[in-house]
Protein backbone atom coordinates (compact mmCIF):
# COMPACT_ATOMS: atom_id res chain seq x y z
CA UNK A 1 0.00 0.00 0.00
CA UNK A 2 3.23 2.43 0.54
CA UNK A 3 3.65 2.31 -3.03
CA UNK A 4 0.31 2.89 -4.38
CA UNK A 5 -0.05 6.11 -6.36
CA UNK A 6 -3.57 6.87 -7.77
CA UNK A 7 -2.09 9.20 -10.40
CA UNK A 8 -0.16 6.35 -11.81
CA UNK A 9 -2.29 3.66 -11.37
CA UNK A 10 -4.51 5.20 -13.78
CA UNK A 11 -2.83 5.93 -16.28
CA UNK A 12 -1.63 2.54 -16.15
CA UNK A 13 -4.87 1.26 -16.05
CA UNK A 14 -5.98 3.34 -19.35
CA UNK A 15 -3.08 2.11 -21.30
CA UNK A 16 -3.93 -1.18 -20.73
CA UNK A 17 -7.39 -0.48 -21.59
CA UNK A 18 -5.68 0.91 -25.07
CA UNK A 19 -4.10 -2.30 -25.64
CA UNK A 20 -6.81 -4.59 -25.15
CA UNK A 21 -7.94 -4.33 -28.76
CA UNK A 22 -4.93 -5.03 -30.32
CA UNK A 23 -4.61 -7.60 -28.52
CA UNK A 24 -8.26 -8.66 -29.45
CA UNK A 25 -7.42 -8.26 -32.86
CA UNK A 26 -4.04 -10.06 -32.94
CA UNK A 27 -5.78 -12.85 -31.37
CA UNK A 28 -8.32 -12.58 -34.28
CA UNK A 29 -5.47 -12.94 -36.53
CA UNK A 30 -3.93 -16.18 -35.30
CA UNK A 31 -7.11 -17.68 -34.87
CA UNK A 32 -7.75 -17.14 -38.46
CA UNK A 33 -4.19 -18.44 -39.42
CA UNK A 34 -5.14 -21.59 -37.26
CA UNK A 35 -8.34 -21.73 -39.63
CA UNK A 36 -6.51 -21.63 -42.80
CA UNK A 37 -4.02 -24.12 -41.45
CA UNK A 38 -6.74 -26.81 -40.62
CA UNK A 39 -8.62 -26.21 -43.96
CA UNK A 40 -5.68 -27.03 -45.94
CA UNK A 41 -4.74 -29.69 -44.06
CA UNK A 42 -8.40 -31.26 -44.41
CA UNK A 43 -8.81 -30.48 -47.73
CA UNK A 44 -5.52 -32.12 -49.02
CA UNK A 45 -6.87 -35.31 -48.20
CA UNK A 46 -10.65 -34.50 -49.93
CA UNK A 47 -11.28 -36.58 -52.57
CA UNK A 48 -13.06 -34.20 -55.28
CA UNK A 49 -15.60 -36.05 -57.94
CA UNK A 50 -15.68 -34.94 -61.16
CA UNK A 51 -18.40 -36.91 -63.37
CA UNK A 52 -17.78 -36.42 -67.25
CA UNK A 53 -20.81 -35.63 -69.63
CA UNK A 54 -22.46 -39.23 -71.08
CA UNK A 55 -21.26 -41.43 -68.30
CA UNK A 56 -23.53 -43.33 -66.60
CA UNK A 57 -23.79 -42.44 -62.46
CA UNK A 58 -25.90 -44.25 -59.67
CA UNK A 59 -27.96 -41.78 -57.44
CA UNK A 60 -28.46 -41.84 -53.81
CA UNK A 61 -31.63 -43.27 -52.52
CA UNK A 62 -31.79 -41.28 -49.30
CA UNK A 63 -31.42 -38.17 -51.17
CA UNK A 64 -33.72 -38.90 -53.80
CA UNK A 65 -36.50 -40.29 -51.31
CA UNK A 66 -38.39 -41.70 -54.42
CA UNK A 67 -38.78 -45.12 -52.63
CA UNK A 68 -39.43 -45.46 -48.99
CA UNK A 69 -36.36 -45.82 -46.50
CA UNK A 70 -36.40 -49.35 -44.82
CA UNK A 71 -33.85 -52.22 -44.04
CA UNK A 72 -33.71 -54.05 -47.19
CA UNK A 73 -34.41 -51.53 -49.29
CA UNK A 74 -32.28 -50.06 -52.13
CA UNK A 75 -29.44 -47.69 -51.22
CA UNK A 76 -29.00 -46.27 -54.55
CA UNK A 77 -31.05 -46.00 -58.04
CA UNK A 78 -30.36 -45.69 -61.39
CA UNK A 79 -28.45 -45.93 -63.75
CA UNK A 80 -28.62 -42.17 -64.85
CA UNK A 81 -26.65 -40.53 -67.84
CA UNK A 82 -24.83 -36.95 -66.94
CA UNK A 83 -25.55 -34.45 -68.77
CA UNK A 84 -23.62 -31.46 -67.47
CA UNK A 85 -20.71 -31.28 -64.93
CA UNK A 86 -20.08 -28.25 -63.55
CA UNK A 87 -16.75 -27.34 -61.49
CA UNK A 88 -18.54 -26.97 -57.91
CA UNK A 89 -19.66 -30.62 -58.14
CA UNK A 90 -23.30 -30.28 -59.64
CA UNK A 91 -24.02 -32.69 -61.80
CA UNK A 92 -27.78 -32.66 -64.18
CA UNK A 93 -28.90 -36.19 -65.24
CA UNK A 94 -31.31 -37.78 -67.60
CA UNK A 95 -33.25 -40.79 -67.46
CA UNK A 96 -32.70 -43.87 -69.48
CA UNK A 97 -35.59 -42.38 -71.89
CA UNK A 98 -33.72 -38.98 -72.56
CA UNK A 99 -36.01 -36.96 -70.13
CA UNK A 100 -34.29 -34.86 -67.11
CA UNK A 101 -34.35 -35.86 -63.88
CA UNK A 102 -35.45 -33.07 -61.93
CA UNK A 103 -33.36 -30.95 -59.91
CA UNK A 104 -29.53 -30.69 -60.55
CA UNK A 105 -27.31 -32.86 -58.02
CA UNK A 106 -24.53 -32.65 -56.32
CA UNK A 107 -21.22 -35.32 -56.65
CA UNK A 108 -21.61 -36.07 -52.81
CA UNK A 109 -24.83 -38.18 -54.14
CA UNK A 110 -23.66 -39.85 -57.14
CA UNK A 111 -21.47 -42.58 -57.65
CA UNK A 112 -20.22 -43.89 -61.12
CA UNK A 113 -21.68 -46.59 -62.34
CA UNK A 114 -19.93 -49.96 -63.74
CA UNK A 115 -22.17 -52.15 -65.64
């Protein structure tokens, strides 16, 4: 208590005060860092699918929900024909017939499709 000084404890006290958002914001900053480091190191092991126009791809049957979900039912359906591939992963098919299956759909739900 001999060495408290008001005077100077406030000031101190305000600088601090001054510093807390730079050190907010270089906390910001690492945690972002962190972010990009984990992203990176995820996505080099993601396996992208790319499905070419005119092959033939099998379609989830979850997704789909065209038959009902049970135990022994089917887990996928098709065979479908791709149509166009875009680079985000949607894919639009057509039925055997030549009509389009409703609804564009992304790679996540398809599988290729070996006869």
């Amino acid at each position: 208590m001999a060495a408290y000084a008001a005077e100077v404890n406030e000031e101190e006290r305000r600088v601090d005060l001054d510093l807390v958002e730079e050190k907010r914001d270089m906390a910001a900053a690492k945690v972002a860092i962190y972010k990009n480091i984990l992203t990176g190191y995820y996505n080099a092991r993601v396996k992208h699918l790319r499905f070419n126009p005119g092959g033939l791809v099998l379609r989830k049957n979850s997704v789909s929900r065209t038959e009902p979900q049970g135990k022994l039912s089917p887990k996928w359906e098709g065979p479908y024909r791709v149509v166009e591939s875009s680079q985000n992963g949607y894919c639009k098919l057509v039925y055997r017939d030549g009509s389009r299956v409703p609804r564009s759909w992304h790679a996540e739900n398809l599988k290729l499709y070996h006869p």
